[in-house]
C-alpha atoms as a PDB file:
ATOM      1  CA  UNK A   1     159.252 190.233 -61.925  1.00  0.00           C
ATOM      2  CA  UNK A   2     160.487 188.966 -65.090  1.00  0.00           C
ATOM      3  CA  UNK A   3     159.109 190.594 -68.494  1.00  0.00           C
ATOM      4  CA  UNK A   4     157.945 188.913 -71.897  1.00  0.00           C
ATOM      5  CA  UNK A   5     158.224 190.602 -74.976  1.00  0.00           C
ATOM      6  CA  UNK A   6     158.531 189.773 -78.628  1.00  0.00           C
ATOM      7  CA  UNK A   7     160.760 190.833 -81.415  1.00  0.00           C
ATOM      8  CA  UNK A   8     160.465 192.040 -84.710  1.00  0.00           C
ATOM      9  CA  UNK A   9     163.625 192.343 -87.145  1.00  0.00           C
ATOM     10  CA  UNK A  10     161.950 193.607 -90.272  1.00  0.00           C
ATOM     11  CA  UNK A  11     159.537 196.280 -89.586  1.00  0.00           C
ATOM     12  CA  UNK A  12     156.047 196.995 -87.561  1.00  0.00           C
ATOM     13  CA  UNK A  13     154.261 193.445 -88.572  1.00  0.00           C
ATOM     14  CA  UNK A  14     150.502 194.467 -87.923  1.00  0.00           C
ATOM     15  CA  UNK A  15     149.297 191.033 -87.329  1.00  0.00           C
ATOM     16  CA  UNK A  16     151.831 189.871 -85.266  1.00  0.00           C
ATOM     17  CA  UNK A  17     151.517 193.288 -83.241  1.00  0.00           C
ATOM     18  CA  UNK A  18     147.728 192.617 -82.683  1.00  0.00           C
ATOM     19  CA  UNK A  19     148.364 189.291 -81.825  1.00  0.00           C
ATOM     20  CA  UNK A  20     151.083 190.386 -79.485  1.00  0.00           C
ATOM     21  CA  UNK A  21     148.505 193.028 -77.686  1.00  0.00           C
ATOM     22  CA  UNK A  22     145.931 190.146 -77.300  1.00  0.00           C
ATOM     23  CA  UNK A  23     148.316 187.840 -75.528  1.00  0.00           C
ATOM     24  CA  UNK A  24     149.129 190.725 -73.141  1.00  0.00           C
ATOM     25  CA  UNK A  25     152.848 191.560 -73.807  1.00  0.00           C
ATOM     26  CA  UNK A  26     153.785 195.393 -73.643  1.00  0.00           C
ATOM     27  CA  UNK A  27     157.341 195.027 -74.903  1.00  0.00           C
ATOM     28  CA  UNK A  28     159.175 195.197 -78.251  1.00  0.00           C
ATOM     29  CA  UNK A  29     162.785 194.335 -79.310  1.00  0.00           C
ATOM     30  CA  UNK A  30     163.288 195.769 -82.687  1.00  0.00           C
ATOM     31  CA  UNK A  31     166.399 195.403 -85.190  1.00  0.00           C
ATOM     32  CA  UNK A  32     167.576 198.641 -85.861  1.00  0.00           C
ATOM     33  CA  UNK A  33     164.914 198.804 -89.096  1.00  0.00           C
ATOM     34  CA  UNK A  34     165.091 201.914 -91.358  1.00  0.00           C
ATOM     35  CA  UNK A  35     161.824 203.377 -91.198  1.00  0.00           C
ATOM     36  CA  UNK A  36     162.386 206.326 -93.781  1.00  0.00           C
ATOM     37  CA  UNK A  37     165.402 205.952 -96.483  1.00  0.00           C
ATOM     38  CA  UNK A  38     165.934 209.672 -95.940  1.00  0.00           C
ATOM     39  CA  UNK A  39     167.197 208.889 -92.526  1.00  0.00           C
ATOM     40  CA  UNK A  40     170.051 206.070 -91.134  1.00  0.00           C
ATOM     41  CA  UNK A  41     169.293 203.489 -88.994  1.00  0.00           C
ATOM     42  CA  UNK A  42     171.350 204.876 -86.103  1.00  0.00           C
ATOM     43  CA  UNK A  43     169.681 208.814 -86.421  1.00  0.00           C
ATOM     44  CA  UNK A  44     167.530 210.118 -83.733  1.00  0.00           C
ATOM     45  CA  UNK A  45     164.854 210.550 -86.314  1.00  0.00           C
ATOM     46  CA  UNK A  46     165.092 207.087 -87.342  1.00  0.00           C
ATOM     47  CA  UNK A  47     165.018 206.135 -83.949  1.00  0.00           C
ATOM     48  CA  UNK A  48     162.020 208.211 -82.902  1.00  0.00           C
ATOM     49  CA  UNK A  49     159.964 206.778 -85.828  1.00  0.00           C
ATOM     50  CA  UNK A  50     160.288 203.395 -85.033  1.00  0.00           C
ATOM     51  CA  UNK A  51     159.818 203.580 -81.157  1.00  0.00           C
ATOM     52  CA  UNK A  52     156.770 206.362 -82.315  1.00  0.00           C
ATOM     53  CA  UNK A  53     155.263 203.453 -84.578  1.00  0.00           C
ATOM     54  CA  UNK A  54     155.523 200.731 -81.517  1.00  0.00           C
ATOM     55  CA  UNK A  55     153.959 203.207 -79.248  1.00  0.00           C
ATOM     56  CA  UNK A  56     151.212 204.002 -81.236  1.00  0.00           C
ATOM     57  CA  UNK A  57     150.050 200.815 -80.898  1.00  0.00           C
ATOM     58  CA  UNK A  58     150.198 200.924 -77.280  1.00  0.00           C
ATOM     59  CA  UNK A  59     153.878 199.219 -77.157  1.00  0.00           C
ATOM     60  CA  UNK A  60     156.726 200.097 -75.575  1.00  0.00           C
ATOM     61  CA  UNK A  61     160.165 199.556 -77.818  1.00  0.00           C
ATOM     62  CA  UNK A  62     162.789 198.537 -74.800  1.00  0.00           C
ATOM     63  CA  UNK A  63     165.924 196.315 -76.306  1.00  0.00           C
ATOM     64  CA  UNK A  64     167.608 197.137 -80.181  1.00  0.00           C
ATOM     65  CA  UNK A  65     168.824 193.363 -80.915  1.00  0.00           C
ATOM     66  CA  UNK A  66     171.149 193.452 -84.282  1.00  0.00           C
ATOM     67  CA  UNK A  67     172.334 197.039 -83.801  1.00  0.00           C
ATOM     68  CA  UNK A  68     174.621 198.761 -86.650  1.00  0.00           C
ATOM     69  CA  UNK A  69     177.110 196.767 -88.561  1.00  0.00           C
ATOM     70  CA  UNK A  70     180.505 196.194 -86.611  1.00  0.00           C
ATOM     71  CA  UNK A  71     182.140 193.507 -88.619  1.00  0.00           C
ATOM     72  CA  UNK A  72     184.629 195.342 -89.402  1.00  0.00           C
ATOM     73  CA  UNK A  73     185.527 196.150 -85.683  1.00  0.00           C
ATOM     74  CA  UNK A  74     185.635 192.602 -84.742  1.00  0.00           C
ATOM     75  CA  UNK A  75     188.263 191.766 -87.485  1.00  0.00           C
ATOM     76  CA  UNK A  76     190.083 194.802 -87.099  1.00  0.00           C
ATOM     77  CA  UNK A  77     189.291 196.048 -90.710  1.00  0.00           C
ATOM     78  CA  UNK A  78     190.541 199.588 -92.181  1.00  0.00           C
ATOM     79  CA  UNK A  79     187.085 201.283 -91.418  1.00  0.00           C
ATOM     80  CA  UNK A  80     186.526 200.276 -88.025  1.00  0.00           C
ATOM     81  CA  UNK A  81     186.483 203.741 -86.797  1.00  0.00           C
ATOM     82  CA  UNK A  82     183.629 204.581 -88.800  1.00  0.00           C
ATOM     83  CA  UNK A  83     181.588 201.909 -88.040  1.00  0.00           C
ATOM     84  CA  UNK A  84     182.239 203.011 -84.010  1.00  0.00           C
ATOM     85  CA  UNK A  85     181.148 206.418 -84.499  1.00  0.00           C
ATOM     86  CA  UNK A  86     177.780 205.032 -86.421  1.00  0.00           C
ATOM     87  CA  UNK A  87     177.681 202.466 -82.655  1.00  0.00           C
ATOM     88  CA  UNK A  88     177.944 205.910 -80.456  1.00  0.00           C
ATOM     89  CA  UNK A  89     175.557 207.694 -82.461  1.00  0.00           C
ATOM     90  CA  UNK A  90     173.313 204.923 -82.171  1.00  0.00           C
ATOM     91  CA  UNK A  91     173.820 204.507 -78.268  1.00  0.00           C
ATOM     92  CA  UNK A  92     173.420 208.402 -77.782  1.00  0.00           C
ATOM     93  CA  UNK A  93     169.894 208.279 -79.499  1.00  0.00           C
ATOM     94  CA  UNK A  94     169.374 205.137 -77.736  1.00  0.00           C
ATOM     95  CA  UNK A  95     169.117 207.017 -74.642  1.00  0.00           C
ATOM     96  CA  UNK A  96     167.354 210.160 -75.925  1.00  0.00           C
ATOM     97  CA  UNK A  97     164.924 207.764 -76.459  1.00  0.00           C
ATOM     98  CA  UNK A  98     165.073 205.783 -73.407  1.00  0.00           C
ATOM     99  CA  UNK A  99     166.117 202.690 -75.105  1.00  0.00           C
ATOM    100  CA  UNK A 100     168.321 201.536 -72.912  1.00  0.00           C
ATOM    101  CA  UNK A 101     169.295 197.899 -73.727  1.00  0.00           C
ATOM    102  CA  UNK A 102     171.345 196.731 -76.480  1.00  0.00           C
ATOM    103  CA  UNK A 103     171.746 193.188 -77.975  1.00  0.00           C
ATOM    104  CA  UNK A 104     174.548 192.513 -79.829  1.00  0.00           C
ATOM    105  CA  UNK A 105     177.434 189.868 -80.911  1.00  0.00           C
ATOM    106  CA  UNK A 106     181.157 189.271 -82.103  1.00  0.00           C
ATOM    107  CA  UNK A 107     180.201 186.828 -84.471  1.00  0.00           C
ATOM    108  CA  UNK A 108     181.584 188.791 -87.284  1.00  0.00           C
ATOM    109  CA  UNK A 109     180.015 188.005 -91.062  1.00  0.00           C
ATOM    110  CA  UNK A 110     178.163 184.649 -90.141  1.00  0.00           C
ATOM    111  CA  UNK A 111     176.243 185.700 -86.986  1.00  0.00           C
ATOM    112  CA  UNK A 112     174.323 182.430 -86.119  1.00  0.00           C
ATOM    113  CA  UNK A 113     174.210 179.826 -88.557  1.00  0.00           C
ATOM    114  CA  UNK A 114     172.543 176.674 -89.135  1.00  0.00           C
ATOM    115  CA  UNK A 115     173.200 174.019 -91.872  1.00  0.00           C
ATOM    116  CA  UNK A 116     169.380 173.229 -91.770  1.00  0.00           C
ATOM    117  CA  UNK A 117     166.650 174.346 -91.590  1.00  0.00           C
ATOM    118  CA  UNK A 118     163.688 171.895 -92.304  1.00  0.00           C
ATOM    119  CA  UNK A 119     164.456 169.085 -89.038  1.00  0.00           C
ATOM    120  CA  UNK A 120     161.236 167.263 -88.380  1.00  0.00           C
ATOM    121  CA  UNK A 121     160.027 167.211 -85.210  1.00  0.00           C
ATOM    122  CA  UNK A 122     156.994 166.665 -82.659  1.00  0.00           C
ATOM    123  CA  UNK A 123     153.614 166.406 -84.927  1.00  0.00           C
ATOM    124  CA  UNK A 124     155.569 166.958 -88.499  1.00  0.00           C
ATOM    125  CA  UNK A 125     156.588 170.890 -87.324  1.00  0.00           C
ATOM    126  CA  UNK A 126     160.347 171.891 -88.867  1.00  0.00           C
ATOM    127  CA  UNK A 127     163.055 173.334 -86.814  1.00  0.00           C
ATOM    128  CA  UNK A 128     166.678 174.706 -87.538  1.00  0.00           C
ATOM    129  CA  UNK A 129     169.936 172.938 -86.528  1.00  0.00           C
ATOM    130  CA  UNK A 130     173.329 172.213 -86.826  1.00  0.00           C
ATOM    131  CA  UNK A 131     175.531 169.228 -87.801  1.00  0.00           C
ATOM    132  CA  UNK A 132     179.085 169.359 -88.329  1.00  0.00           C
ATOM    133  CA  UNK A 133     179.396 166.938 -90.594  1.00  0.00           C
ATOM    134  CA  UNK A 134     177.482 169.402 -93.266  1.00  0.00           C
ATOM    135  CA  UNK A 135     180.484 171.385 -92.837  1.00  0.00           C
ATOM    136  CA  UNK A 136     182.969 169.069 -94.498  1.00  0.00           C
ATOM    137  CA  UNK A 137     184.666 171.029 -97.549  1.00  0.00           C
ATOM    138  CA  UNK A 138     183.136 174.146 -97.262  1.00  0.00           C
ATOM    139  CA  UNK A 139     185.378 176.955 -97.853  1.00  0.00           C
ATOM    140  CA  UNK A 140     186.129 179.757 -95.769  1.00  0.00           C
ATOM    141  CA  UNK A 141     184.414 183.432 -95.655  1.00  0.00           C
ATOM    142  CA  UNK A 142     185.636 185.885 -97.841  1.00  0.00           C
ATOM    143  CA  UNK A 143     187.477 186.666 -93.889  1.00  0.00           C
ATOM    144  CA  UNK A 144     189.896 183.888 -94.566  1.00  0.00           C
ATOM    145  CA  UNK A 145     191.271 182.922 -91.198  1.00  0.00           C
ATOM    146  CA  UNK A 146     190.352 184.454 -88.440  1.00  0.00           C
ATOM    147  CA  UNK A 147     191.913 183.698 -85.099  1.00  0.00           C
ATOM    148  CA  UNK A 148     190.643 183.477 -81.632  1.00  0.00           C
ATOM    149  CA  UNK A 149     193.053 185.870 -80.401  1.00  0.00           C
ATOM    150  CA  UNK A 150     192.456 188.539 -83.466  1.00  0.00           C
ATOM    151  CA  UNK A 151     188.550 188.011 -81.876  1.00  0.00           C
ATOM    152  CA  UNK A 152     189.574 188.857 -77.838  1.00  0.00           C
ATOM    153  CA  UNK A 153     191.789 191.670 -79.061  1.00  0.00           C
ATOM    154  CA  UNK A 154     188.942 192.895 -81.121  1.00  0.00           C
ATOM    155  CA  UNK A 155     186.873 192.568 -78.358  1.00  0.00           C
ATOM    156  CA  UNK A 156     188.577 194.329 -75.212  1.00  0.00           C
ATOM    157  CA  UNK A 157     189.226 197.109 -77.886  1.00  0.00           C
ATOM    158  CA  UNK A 158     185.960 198.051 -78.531  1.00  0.00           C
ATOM    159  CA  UNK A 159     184.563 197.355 -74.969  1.00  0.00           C
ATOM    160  CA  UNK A 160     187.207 200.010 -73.636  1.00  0.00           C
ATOM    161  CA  UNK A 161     186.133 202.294 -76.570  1.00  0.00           C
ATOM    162  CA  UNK A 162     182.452 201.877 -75.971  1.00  0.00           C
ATOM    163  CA  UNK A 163     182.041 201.272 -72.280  1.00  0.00           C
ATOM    164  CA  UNK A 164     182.584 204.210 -70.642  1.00  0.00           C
ATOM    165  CA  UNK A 165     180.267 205.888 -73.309  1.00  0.00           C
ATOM    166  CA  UNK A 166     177.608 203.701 -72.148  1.00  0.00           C
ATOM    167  CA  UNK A 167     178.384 204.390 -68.198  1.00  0.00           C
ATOM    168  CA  UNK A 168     177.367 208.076 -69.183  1.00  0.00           C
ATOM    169  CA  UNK A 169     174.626 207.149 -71.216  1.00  0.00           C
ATOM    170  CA  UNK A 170     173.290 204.536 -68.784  1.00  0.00           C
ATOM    171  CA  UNK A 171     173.169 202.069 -71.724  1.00  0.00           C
ATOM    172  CA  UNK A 172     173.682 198.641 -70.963  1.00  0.00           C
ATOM    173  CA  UNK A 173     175.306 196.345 -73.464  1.00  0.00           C
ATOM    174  CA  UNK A 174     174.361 193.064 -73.893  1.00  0.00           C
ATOM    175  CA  UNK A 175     176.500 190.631 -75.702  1.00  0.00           C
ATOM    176  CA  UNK A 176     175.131 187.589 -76.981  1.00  0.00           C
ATOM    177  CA  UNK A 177     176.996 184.152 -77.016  1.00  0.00           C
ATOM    178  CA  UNK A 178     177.623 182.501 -80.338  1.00  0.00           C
ATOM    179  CA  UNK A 179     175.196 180.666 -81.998  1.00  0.00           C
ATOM    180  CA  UNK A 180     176.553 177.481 -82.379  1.00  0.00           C
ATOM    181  CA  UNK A 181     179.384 177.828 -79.974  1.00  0.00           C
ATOM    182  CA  UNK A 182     182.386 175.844 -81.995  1.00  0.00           C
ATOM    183  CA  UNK A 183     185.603 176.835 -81.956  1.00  0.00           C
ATOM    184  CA  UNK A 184     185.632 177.706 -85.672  1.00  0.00           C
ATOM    185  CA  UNK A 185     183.268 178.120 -88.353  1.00  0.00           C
ATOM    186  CA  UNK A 186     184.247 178.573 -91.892  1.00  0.00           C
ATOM    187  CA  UNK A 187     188.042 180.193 -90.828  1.00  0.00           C
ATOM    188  CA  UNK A 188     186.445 182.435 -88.128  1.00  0.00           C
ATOM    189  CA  UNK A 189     187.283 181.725 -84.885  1.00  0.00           C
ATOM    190  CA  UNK A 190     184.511 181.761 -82.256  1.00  0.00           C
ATOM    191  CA  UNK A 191     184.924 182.897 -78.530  1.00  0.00           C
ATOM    192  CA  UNK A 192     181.625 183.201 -76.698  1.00  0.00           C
ATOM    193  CA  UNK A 193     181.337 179.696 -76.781  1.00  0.00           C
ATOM    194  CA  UNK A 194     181.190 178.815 -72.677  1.00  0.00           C
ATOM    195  CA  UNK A 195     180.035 180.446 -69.377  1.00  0.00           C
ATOM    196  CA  UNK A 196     183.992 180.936 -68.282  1.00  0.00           C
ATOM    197  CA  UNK A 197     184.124 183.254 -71.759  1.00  0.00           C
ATOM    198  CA  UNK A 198     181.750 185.279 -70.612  1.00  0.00           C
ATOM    199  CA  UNK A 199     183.597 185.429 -67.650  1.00  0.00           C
ATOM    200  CA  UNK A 200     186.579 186.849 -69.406  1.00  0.00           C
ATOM    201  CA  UNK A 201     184.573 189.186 -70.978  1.00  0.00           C
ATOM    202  CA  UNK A 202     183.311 190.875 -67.553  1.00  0.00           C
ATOM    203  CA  UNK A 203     187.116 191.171 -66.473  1.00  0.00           C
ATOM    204  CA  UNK A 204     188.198 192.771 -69.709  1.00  0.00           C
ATOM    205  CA  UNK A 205     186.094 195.899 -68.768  1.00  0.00           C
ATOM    206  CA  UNK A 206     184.441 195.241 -65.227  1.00  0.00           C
ATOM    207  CA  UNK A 207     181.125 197.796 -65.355  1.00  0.00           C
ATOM    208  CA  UNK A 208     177.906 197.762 -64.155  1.00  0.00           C
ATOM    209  CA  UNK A 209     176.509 198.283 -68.217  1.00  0.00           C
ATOM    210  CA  UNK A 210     178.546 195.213 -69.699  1.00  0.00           C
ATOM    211  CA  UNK A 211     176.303 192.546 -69.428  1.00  0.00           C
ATOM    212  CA  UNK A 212     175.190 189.482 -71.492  1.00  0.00           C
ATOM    213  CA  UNK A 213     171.617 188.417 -73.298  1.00  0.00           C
ATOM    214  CA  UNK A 214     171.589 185.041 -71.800  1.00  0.00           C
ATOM    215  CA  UNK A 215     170.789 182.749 -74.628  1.00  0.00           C
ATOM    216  CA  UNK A 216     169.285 179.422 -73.213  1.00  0.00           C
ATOM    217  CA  UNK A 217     169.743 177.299 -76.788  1.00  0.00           C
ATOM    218  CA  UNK A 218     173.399 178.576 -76.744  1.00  0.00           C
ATOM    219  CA  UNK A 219     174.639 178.169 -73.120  1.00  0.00           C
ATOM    220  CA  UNK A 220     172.501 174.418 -72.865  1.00  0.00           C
ATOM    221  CA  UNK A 221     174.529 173.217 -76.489  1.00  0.00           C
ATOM    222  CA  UNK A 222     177.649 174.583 -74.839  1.00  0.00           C
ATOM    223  CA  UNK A 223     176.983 171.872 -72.124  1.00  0.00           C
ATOM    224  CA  UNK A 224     176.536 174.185 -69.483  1.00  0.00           C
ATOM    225  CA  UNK A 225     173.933 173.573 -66.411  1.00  0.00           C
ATOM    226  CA  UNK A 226     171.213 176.080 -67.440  1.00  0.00           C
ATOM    227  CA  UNK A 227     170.107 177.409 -63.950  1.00  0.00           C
ATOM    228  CA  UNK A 228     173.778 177.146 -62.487  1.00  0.00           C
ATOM    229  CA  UNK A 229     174.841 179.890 -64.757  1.00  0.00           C
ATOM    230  CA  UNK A 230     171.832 182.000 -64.806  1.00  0.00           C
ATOM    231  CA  UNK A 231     172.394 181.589 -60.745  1.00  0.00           C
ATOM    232  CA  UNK A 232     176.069 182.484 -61.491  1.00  0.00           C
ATOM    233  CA  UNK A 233     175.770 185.358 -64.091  1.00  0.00           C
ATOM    234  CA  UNK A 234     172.108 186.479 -62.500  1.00  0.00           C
ATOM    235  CA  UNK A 235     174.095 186.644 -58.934  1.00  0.00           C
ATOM    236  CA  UNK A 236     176.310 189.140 -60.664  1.00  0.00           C
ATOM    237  CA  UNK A 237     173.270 191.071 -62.174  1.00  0.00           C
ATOM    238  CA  UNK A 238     174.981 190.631 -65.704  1.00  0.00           C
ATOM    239  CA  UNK A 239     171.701 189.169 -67.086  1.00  0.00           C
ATOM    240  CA  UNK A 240     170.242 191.991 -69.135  1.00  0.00           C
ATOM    241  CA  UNK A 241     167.976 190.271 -71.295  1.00  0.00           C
ATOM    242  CA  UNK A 242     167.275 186.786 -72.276  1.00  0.00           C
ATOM    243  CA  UNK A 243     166.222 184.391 -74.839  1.00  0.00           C
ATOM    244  CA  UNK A 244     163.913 181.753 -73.504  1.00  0.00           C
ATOM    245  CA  UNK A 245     164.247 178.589 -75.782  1.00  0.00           C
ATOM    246  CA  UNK A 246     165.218 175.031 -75.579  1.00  0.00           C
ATOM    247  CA  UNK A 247     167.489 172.869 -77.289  1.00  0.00           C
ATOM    248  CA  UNK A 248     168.381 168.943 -78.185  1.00  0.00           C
ATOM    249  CA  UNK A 249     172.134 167.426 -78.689  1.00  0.00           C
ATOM    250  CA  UNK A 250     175.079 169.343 -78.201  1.00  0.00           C
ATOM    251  CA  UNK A 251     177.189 172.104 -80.238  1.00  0.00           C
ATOM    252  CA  UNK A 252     178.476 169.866 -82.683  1.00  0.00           C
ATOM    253  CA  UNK A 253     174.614 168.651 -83.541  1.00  0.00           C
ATOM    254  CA  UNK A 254     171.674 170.093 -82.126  1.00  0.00           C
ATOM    255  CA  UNK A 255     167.797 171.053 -83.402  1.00  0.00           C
ATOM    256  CA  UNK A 256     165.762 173.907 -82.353  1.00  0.00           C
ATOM    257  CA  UNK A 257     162.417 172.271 -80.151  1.00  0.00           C
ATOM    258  CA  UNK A 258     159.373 172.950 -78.596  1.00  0.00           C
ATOM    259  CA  UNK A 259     159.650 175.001 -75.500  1.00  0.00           C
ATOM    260  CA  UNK A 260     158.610 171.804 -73.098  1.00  0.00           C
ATOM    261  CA  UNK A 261     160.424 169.392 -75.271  1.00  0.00           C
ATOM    262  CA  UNK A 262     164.186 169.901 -74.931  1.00  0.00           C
ATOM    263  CA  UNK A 263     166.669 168.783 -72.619  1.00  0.00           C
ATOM    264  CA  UNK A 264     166.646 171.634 -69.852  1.00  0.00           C
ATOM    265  CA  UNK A 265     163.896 171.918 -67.102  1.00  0.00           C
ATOM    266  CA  UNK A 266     162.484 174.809 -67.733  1.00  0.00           C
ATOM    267  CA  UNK A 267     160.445 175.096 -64.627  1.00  0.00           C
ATOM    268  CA  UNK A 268     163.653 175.260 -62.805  1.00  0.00           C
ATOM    269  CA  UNK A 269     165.354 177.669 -64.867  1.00  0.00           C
ATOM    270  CA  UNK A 270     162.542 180.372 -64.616  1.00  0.00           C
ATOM    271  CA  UNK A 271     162.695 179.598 -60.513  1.00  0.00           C
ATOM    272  CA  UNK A 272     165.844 180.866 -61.125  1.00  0.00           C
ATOM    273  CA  UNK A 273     165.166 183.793 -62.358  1.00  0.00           C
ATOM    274  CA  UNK A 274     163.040 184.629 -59.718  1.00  0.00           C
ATOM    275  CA  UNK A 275     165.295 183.148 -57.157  1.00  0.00           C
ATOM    276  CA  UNK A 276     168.162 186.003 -58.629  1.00  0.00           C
ATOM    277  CA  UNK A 277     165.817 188.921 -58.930  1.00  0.00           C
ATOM    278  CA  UNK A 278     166.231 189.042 -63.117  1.00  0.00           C
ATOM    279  CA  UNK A 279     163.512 191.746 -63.241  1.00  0.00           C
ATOM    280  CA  UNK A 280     164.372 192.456 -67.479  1.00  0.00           C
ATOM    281  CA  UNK A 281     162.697 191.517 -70.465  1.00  0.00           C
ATOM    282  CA  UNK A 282     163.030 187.678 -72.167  1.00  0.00           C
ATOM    283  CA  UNK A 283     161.295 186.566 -75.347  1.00  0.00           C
ATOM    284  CA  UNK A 284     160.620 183.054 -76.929  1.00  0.00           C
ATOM    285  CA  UNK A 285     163.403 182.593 -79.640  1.00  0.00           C
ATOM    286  CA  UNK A 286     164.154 179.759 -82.751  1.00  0.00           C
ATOM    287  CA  UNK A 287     160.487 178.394 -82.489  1.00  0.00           C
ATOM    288  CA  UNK A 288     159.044 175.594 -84.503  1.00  0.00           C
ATOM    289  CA  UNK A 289     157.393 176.285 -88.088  1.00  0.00           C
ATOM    290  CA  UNK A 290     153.724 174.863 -87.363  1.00  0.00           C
ATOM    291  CA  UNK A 291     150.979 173.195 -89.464  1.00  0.00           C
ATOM    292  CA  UNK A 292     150.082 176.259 -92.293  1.00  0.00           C
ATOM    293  CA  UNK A 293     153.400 178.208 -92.062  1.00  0.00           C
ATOM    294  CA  UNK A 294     155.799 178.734 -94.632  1.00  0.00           C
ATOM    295  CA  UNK A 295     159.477 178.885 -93.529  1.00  0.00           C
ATOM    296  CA  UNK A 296     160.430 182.214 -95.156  1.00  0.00           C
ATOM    297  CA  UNK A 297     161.895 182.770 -91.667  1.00  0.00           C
ATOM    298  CA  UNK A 298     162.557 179.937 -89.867  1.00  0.00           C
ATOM    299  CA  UNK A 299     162.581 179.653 -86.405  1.00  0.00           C
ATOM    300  CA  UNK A 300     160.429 182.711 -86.288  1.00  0.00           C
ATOM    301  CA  UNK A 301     156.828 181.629 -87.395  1.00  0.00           C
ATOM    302  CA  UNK A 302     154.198 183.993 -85.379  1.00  0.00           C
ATOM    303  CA  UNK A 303     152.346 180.447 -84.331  1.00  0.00           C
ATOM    304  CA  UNK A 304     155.603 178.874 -82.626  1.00  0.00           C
ATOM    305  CA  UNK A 305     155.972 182.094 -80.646  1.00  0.00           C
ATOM    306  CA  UNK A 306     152.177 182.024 -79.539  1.00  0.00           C
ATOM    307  CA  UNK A 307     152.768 178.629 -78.047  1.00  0.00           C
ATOM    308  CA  UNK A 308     156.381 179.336 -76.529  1.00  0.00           C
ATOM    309  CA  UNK A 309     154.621 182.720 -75.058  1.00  0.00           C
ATOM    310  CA  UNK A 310     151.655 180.498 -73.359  1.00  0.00           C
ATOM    311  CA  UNK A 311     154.325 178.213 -72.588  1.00  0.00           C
ATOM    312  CA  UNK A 312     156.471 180.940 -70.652  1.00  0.00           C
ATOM    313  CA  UNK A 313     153.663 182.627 -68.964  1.00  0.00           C
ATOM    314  CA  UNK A 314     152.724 179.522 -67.570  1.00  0.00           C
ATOM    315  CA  UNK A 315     155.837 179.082 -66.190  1.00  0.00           C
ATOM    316  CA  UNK A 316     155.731 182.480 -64.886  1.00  0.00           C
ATOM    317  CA  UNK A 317     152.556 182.480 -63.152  1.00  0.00           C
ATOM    318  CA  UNK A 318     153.292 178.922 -61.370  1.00  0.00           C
ATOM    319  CA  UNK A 319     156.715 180.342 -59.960  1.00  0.00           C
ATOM    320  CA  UNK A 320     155.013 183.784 -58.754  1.00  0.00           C
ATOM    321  CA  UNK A 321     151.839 182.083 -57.447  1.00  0.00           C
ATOM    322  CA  UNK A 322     154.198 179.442 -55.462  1.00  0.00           C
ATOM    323  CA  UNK A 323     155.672 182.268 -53.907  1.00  0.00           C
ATOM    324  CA  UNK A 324     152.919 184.211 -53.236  1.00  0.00           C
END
């Protein structure tokens, strides 16, 4: 049976946490947050506070999404080996502590980006998106150019460095797909941008713990048939964790939207789910901002995620009850 958490990238929230505990949701997926200055983010004792804090609320901390910087592995920087020792420290606490998903990217120094982040839509609620055309004359990263092919070499590297680290560990790596999947965005190449990537990626380093967070929003703006790949990569038990959201247009302009008012049928994506066995943990992800929010975070105002979590559970229920 599928799981339903929610995340938290800047510390224990209290209110959301309650709010979280009355809705009925036992799991947490936490950036790596520093809890004590004294400590790093990757340290067991860093670690240990953070999945303490969660479980003192009666939470369970299960998935690190955003783990320790690596943008210097992914463009093949002088440092990289320092910033893979900080990764292996981090996965060996990881699985002192029993945390034993990780969510991460090769979207080095942008991550996901959106030129906008105030899109009406249904009842006057604001979303994030992406239009190419905002793109025209904006300079490059301080990167420069950045090639597909630097990106894949970058890539097989570290999974070969990392991988059989995480076999020992059981730690299972889950790589994200980029967010929006263009070929290039300001000189840096992207390459997670379509299922038959992350096909490449599972033959680079074929293991049981290299796996993918199957992002709805980015695999439906690639174009891709939502419950055709989570049949193909959920047949292949690659699905680790996903990110239950919904999209409208396609990767060169799309908007964030409701969870029941995009273009992929949800119903038959979470049949899916059930129909592969995905037994991991999925959260609600780029929600509206709602009537009374501010948008100091967009896409992650705590009344969007109430409705996307009703929405989900309902979906949920009707799938297990119809197979009852």
């Amino acid at each position: 049976m599928m799981k339903l958490g929610l995340a938290y990238f800047s510390g224990l929230d209290q209110v959301k946490v309650d709010l979280q505990k009355q809705m009925g949701l036992e799991y947490v997926i936490s950036g790596a947050a520093q809890m004590d200055p004294a400590y790093a983010t990757q340290s067991y004792e860093n670690l240990s506070m953070l999945k303490k804090a969660y479980a003192d609320q009666g939470l369970k901390l299960s998935i690190i999404e955003g783990p320790t910087a690596l943008d210097k592995v992914k463009l093949g920087l002088p440092g990289a080996d320092e910033e893979l020792e900080v990764f292996k420290e981090l996965l060996r606490n990881c699985a002192k502590l029993d945390i034993r998903t990780i969510c991460y990217n090769w979207m080095p120094v942008l991550g996901w980006f959106r030129t906008r982040t105030d899109i009406p839509t249904r009842g006057g609620a604001t979303v994030t998106g992406f239009v190419q055309e905002d793109m025209k004359g904006v300079e490059d990263t301080w990167a420069g150019k950045v090639s597909q092919e630097t990106l894949w070499r970058t890539l097989e590297s570290f999974l070969k460095e990392v991988m059989p680290l995480c076999e020992e560990l059981g730690v299972n790596l889950a790589l994200h797909p980029d967010d929006p999947p263009v070929p290039e965005l300001r000189g840096i190449g992207r390459i997670l941008t379509s299922a038959a990537a992350f096909d490449r990626v599972f033959s680079l380093y074929d293991s049981p713990v290299n796996g993918m967070t199957f992002c709805q929003g980015c695999f439906s703006t690639m174009g891709e048939d939502i419950p055709a790949a989570i049949q193909h990569f959920g047949g292949q038990k690659k699905i680790f964790f996903v990110h239950f959201r919904d999209v409208a247009g396609d990767k060169y302009n799309f908007h964030e939207t409701f969870h029941d008012d995009g273009k992929t049928d949800m119903y038959k994506a979470m049949c899916t789910y059930y129909d592969v066995g995905f037994d991991g943990i999925a959260r609600p992800d780029h929600v509206p901002t709602m009537k009374g929010e501010n948008a100091a975070m967009p896409s992650y105002g705590v009344q969007g995620q109430l409705y996307a979590v009703g929405y989900i559970k309902g979906l949920m229920e009707t799938v297990e009850k119809s197979r009852a």
